[in-house]
Protein backbone atom coordinates (compact mmCIF):
# COMPACT_ATOMS: atom_id res chain seq x y z
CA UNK A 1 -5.83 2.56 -99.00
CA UNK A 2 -4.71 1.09 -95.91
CA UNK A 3 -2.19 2.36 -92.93
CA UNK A 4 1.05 0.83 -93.74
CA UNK A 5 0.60 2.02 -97.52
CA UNK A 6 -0.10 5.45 -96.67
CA UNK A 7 2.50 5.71 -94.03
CA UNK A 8 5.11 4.31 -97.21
CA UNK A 9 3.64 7.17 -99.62
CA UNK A 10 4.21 9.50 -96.73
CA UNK A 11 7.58 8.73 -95.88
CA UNK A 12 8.17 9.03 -99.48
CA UNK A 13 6.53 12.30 -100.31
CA UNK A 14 8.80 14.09 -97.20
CA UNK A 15 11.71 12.41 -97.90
CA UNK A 16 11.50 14.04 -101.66
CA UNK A 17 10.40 17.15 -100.08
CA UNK A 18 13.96 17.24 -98.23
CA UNK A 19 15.49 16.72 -101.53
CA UNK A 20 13.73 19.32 -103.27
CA UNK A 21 14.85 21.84 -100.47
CA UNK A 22 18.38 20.78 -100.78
CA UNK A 23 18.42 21.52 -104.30
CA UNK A 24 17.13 24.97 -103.88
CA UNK A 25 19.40 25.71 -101.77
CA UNK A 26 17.51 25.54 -98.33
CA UNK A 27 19.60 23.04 -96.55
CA UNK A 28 18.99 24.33 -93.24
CA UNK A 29 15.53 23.03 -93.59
CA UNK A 30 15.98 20.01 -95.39
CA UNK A 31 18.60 18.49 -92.94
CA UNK A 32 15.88 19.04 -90.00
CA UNK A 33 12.92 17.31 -91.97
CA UNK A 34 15.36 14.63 -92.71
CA UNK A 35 16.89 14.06 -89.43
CA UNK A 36 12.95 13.75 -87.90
CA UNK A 37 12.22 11.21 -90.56
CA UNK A 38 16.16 9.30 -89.62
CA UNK A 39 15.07 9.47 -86.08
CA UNK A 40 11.47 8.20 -86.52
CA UNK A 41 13.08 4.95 -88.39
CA UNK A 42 15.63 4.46 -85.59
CA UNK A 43 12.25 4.34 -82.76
CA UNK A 44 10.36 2.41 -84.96
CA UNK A 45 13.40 -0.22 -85.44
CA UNK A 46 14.19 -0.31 -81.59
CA UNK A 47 10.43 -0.22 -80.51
CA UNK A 48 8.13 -1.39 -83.25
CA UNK A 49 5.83 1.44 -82.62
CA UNK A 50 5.59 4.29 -85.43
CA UNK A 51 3.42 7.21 -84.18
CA UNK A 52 2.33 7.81 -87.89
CA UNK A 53 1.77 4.43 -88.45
CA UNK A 54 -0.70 3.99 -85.10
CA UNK A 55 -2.59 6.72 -86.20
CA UNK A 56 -3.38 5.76 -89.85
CA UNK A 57 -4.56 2.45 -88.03
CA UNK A 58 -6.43 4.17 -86.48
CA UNK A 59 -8.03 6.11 -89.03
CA UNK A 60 -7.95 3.89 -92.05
CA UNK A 61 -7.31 0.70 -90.85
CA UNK A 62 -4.99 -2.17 -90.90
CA UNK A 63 -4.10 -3.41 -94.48
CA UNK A 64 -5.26 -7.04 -95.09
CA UNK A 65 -2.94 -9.54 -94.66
CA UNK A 66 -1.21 -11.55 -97.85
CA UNK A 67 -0.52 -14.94 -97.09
């Protein structure tokens, strides 16, 4: 597996963790994991740098480019 994929399966697996905490009834919670992840997007969309993303480069690597 490569960064960008894992970063994808990450973003995934919280943002169904939020979900599952909103429908047990722990929405205090699940609106603050879901506002980091929100405000995470918005920095990576004004900056182009995601501080999950540079780390799985770091440790896994760059995925291989498709042309």
């Amino acid at each position: 597996m490569c960064a960008e994929k894992i970063q994808r399966f990450l973003m995934a697996i919280v943002l169904t963790l939020a979900m599952v905490l909103f429908v047990t009834g722990q929405i205090q919670l699940a609106v603050v994991i879901q506002t980091l992840v929100i405000v995470m997007v918005i920095v990576w969309a004004f900056t182009d740098f995601c501080p999950s993303l540079w780390v799985f480069k770091k440790v896994f690597g760059k995925c291989p480019q498709k042309d």
